[in-house]
N, C-alpha and C. Protein backbone atom coordinates (compact mmCIF):
# COMPACT_ATOMS: atom_id res chain seq x y z
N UNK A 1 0.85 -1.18 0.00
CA UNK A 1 0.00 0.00 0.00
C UNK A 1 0.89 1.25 0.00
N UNK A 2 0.87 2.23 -0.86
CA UNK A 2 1.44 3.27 -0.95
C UNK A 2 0.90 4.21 0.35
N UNK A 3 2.26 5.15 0.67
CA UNK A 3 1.80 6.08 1.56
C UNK A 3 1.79 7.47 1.15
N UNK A 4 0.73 7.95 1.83
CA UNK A 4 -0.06 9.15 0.94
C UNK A 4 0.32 10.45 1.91
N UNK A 5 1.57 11.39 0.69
CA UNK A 5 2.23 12.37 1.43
C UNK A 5 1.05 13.53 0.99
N UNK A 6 0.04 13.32 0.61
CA UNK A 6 -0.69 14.15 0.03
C UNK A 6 -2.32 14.68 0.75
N UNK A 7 -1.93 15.97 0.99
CA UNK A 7 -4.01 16.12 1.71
C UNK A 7 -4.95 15.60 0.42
N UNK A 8 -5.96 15.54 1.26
CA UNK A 8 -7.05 14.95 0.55
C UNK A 8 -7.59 15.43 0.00
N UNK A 9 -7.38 16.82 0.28
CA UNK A 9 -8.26 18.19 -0.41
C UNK A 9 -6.87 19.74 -0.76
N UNK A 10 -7.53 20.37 -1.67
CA UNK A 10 -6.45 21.12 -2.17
C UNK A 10 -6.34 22.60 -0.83
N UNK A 11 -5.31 22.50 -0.13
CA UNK A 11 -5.14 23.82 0.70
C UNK A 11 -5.99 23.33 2.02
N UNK A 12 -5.63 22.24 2.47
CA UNK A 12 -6.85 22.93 3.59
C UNK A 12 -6.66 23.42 4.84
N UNK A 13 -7.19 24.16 5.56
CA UNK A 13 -7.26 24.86 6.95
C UNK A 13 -6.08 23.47 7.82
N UNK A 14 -5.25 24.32 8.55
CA UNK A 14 -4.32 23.00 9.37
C UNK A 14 -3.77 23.87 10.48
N UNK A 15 -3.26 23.47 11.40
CA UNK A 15 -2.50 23.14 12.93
C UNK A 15 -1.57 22.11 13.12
N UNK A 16 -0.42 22.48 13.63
CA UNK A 16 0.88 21.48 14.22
C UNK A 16 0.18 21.43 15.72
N UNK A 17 0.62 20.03 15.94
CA UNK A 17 0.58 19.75 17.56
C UNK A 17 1.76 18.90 17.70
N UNK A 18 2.00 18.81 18.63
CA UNK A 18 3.25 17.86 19.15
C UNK A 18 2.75 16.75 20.42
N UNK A 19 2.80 15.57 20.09
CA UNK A 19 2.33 14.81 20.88
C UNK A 19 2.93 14.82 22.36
N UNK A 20 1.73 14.97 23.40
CA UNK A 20 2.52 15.08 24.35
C UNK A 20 2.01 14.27 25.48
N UNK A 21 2.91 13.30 26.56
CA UNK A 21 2.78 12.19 26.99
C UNK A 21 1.37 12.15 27.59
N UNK A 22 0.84 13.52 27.92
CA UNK A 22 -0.85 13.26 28.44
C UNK A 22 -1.99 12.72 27.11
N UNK A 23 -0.77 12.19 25.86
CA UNK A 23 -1.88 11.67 25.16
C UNK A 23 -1.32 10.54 24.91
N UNK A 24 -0.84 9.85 25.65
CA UNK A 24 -0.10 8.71 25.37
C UNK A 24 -0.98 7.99 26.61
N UNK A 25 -1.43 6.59 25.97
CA UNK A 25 -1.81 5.45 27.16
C UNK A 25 -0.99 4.42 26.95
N UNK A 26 -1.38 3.21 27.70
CA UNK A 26 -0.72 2.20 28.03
C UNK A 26 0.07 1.14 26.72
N UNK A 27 -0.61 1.51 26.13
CA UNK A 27 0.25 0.88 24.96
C UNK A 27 1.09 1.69 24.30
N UNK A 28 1.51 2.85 24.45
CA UNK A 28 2.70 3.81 24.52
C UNK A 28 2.49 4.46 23.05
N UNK A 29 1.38 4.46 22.50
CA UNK A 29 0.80 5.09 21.40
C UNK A 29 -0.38 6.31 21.67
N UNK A 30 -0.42 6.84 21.05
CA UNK A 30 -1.67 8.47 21.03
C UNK A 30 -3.01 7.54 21.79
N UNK A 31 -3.51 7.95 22.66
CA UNK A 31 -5.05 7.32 22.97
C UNK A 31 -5.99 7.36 22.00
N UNK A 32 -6.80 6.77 21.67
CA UNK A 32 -7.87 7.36 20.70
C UNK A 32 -8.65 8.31 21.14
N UNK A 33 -9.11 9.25 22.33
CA UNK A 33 -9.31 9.77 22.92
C UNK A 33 -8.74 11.29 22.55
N UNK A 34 -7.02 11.29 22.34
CA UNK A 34 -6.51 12.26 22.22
C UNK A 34 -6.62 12.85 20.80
N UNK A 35 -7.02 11.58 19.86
CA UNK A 35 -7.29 11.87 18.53
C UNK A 35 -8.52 13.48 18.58
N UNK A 36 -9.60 13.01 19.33
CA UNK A 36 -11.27 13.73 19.36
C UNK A 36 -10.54 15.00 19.65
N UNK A 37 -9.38 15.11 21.04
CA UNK A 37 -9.19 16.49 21.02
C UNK A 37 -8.47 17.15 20.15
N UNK A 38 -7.41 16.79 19.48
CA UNK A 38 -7.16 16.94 17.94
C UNK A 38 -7.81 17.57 17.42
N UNK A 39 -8.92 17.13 16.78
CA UNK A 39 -9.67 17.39 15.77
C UNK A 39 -10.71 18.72 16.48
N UNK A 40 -11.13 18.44 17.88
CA UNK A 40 -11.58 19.67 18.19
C UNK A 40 -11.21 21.06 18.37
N UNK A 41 -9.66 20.63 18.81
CA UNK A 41 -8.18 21.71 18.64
C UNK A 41 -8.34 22.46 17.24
N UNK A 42 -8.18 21.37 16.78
CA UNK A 42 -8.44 21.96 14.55
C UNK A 42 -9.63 22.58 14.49
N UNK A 43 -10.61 21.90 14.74
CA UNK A 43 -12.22 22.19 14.05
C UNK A 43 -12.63 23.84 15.21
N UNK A 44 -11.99 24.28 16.23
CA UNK A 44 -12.58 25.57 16.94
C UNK A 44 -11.37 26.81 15.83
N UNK A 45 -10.27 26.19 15.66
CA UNK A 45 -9.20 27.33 15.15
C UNK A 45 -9.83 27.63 13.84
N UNK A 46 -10.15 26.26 12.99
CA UNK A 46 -10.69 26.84 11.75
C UNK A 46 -12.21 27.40 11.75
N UNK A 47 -13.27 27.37 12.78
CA UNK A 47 -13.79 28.42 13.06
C UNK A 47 -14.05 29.70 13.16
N UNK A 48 -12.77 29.56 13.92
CA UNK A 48 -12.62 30.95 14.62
C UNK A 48 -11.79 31.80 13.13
N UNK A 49 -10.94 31.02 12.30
CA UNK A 49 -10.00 31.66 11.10
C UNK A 49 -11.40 31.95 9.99
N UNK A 50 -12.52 31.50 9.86
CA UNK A 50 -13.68 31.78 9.37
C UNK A 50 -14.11 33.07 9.80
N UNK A 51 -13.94 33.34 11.11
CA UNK A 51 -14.25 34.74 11.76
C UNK A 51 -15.73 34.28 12.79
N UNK A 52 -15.50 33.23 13.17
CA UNK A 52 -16.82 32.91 14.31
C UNK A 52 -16.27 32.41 15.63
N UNK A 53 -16.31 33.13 16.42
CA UNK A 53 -15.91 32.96 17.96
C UNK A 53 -17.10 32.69 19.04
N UNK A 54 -16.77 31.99 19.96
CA UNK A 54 -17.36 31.75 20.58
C UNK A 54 -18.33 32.75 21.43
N UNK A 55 -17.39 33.87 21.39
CA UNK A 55 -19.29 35.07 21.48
C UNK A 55 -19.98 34.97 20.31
N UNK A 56 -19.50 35.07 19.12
CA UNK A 56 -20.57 35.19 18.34
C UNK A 56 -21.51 34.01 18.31
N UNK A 57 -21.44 32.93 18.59
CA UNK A 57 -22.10 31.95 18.98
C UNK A 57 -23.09 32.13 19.92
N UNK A 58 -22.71 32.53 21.06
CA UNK A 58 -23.46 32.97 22.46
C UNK A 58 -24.10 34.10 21.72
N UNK A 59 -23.86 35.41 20.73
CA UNK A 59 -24.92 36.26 20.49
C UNK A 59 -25.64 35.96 19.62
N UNK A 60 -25.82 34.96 18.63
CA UNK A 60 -26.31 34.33 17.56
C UNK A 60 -27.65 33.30 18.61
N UNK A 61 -26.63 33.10 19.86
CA UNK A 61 -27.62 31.62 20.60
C UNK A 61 -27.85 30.52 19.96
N UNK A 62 -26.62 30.04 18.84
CA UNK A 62 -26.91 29.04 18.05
C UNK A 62 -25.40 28.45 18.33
N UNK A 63 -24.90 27.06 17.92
CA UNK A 63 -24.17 25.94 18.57
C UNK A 63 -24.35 25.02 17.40
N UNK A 64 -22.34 24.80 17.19
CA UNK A 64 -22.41 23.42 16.26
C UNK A 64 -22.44 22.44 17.26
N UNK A 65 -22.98 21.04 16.94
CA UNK A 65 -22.87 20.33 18.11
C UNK A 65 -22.42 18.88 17.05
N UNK A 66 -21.53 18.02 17.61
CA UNK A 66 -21.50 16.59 17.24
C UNK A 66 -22.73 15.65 17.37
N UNK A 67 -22.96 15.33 16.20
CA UNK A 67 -24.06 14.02 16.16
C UNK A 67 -23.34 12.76 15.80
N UNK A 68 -21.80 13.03 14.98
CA UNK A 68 -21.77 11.60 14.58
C UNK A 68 -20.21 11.96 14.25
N UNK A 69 -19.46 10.64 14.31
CA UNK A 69 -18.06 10.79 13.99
C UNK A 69 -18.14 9.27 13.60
N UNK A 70 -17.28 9.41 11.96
CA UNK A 70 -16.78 8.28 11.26
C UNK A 70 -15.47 8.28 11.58
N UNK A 71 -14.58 7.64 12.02
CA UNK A 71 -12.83 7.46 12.40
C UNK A 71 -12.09 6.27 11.88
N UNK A 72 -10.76 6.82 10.77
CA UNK A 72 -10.00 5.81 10.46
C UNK A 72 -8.86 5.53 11.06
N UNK A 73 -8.55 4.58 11.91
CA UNK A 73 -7.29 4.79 12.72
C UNK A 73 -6.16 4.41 11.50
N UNK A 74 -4.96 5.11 10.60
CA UNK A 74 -4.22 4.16 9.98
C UNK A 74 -2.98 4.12 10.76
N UNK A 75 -2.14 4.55 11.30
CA UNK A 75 -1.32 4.64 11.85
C UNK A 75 -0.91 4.66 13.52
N UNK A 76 -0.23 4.14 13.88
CA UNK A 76 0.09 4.61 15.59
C UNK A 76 0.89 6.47 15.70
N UNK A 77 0.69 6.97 16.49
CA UNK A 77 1.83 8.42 16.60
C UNK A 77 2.51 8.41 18.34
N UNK A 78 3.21 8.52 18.23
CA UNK A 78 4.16 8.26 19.65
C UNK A 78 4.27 9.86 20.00
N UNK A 79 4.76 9.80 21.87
CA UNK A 79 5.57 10.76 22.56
C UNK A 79 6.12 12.11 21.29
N UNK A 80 6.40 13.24 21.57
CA UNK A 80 7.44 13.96 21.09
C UNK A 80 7.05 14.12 19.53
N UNK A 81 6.04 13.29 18.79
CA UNK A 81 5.96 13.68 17.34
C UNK A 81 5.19 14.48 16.75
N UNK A 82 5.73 15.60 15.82
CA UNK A 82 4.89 16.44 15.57
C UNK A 82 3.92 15.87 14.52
N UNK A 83 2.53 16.43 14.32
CA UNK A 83 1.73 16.13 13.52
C UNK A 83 1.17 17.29 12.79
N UNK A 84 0.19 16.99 12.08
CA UNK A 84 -0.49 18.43 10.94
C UNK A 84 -1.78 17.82 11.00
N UNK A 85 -2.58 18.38 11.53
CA UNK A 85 -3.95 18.14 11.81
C UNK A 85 -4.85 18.77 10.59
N UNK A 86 -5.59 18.57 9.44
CA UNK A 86 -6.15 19.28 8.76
C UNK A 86 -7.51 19.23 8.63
N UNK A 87 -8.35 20.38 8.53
CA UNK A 87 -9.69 20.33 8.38
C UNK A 87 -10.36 20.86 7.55
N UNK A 88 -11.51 20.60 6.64
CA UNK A 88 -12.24 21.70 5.91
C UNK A 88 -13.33 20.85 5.69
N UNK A 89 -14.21 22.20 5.65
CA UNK A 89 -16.10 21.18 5.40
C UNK A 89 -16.24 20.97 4.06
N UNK A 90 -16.75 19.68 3.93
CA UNK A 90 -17.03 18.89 3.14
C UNK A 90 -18.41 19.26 2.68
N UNK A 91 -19.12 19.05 3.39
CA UNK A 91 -21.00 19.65 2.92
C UNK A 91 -21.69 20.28 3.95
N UNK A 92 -22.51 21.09 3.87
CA UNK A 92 -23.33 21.99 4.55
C UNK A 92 -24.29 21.98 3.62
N UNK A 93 -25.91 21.27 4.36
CA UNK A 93 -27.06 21.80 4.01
C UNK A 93 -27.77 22.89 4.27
N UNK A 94 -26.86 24.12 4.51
CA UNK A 94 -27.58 25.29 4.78
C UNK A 94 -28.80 25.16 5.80
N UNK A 95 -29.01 24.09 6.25
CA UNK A 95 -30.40 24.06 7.15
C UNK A 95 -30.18 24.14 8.45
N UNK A 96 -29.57 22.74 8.87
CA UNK A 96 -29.39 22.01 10.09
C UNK A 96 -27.59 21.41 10.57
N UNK A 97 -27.47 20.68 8.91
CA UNK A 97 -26.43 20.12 9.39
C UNK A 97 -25.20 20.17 8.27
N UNK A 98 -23.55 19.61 8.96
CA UNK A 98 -22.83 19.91 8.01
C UNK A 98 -21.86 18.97 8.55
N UNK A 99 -20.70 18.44 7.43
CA UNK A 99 -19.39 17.47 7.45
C UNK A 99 -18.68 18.39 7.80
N UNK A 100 -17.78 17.70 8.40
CA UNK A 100 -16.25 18.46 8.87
C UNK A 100 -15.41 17.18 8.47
N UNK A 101 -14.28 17.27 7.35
CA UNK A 101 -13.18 16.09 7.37
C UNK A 101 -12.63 16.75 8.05
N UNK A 102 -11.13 15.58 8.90
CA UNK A 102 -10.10 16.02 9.02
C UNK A 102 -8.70 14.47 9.13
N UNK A 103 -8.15 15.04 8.51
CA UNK A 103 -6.39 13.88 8.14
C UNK A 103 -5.37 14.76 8.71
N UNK A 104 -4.83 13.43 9.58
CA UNK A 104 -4.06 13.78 10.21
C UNK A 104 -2.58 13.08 9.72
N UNK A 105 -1.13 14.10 9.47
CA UNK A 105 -0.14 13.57 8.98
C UNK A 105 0.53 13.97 9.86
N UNK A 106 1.85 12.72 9.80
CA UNK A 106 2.96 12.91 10.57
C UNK A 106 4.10 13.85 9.83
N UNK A 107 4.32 15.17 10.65
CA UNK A 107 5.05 16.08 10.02
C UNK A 107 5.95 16.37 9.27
N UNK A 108 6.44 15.01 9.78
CA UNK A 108 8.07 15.01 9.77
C UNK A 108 8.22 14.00 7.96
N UNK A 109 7.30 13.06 8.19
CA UNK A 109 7.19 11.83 6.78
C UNK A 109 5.97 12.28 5.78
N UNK A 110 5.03 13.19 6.34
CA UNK A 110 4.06 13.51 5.55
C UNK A 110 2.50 12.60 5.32
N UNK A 111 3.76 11.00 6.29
CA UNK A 111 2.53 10.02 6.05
C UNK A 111 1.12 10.54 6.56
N UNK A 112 0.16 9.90 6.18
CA UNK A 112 -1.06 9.94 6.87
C UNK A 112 -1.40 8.71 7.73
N UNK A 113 -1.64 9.33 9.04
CA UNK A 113 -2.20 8.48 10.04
C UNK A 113 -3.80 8.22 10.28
N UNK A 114 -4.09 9.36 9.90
CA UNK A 114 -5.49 9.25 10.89
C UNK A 114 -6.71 10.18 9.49
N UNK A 115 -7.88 9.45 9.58
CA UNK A 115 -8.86 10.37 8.74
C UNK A 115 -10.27 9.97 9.62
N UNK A 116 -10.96 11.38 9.54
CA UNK A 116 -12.26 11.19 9.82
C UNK A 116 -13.27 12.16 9.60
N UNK A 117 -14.64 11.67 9.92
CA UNK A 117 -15.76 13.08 9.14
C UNK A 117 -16.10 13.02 10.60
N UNK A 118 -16.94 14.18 11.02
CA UNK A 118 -17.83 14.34 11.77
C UNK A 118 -19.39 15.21 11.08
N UNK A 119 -20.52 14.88 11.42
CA UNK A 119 -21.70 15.21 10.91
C UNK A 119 -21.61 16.46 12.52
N UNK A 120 -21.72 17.86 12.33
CA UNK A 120 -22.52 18.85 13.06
C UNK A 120 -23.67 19.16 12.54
N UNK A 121 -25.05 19.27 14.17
CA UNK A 121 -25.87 19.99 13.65
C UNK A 121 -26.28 20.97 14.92
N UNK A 122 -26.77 21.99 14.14
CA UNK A 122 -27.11 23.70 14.64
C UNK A 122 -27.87 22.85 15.84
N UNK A 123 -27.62 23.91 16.84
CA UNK A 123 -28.95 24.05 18.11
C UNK A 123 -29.05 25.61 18.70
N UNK A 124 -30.24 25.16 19.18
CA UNK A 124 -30.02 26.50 19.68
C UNK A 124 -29.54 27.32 21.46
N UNK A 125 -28.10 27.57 21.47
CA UNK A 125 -27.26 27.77 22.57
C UNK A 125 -27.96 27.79 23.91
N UNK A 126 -29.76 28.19 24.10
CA UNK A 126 -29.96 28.11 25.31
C UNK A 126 -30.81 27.31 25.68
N UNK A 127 -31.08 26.42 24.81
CA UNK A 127 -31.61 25.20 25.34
C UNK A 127 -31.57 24.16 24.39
N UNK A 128 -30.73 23.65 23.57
CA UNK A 128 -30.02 22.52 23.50
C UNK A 128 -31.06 22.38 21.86
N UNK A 129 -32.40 22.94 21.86
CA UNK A 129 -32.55 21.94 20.98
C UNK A 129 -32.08 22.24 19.49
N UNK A 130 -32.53 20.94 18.91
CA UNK A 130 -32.06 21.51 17.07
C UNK A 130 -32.79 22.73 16.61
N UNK A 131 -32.11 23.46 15.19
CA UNK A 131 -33.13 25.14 14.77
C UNK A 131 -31.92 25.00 13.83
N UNK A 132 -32.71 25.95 12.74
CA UNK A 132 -32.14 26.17 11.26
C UNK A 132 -30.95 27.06 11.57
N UNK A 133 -29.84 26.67 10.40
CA UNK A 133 -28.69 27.38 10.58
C UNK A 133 -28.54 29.14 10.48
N UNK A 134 -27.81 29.96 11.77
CA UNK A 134 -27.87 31.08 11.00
C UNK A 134 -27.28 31.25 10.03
N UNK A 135 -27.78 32.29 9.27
CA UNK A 135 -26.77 32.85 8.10
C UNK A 135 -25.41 33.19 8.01
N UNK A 136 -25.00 33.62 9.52
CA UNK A 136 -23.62 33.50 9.76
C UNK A 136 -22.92 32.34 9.24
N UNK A 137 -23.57 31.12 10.15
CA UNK A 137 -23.19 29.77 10.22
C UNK A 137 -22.88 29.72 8.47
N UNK A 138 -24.23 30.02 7.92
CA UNK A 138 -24.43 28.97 6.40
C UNK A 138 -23.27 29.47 5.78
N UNK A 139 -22.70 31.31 5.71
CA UNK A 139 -21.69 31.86 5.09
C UNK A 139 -20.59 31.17 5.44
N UNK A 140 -20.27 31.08 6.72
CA UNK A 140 -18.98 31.04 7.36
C UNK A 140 -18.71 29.42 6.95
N UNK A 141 -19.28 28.61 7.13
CA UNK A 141 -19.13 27.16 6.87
C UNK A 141 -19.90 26.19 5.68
N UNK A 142 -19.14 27.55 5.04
CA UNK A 142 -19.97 26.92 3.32
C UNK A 142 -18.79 25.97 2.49
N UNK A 143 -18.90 25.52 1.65
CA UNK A 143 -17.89 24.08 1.04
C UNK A 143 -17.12 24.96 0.17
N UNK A 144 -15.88 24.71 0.29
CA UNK A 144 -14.50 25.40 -0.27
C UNK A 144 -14.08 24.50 -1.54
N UNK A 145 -13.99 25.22 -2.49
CA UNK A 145 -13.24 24.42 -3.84
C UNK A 145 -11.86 24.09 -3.89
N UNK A 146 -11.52 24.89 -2.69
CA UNK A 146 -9.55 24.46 -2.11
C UNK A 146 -9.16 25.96 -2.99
């Protein structure tokens, strides 16, 4: 199997992290655990590089929330290694809900370790339930041609 020094998508939104032993468990590899904060690390920065912060959320009263995460584990990542976390939305139905990919490569080889989608959908910030996306949302997290 060839290894793929290549994103999946042209340009996309990214972050370095450096693995660090609070994400290391007993089998002396990344937890899968530490993967989710990863990707949440990625998925608030490229947010916020959209121009949506967490007040504007609280003044909007609207909230992406996780409904669903697909995860490919391909690789192990150890102690001390830097990685490139990348993210960009895949689809937004302007309504309710929207994909977030994100592939994760080891910095240093380019390999790819890790891929996954997550499905967000809108709620509304003061009481949890689902409501149509604002227009902020639909602009800010609309599908990029790279």
């Amino acid at each position: 199997m060839a290894v793929n020094h290549q994103w999946d998508v042209i340009a996309p939104f990214h972050i370095d992290v450096t693995v660090a032993a609070s994400d290391i468990d007993r089998l002396d590899h990344v937890n899968n655990a530490a993967y989710l904060r990863f990707m949440e690390r990625a998925a608030w920065a490229h947010t916020e590089a959209l121009g949506l912060t967490w007040e504007t959320y609280r003044a909007l009263d609207a909230a992406c929330v996780v409904r669903r995460h697909e995860i490919d584990y391909l690789a192990a990542a150890h102690i001390d290694q830097p990685l490139r976390i990348a993210t960009w939305i895949e689809s937004n139905d302007q309504r309710l809900a929207m994909w977030r990919r994100f592939q994760i490569r080891r910095d240093l080889t380019g390999a790819t370790i890790f891929r996954a989608a997550t499905q967000y959908v809108t709620i509304t910030l003061s009481n949890g339930r689902p409501r149509r996306m604002p227009r902020e949302f639909a602009e800010a997290y609309r599908v990029h041609d790279g």
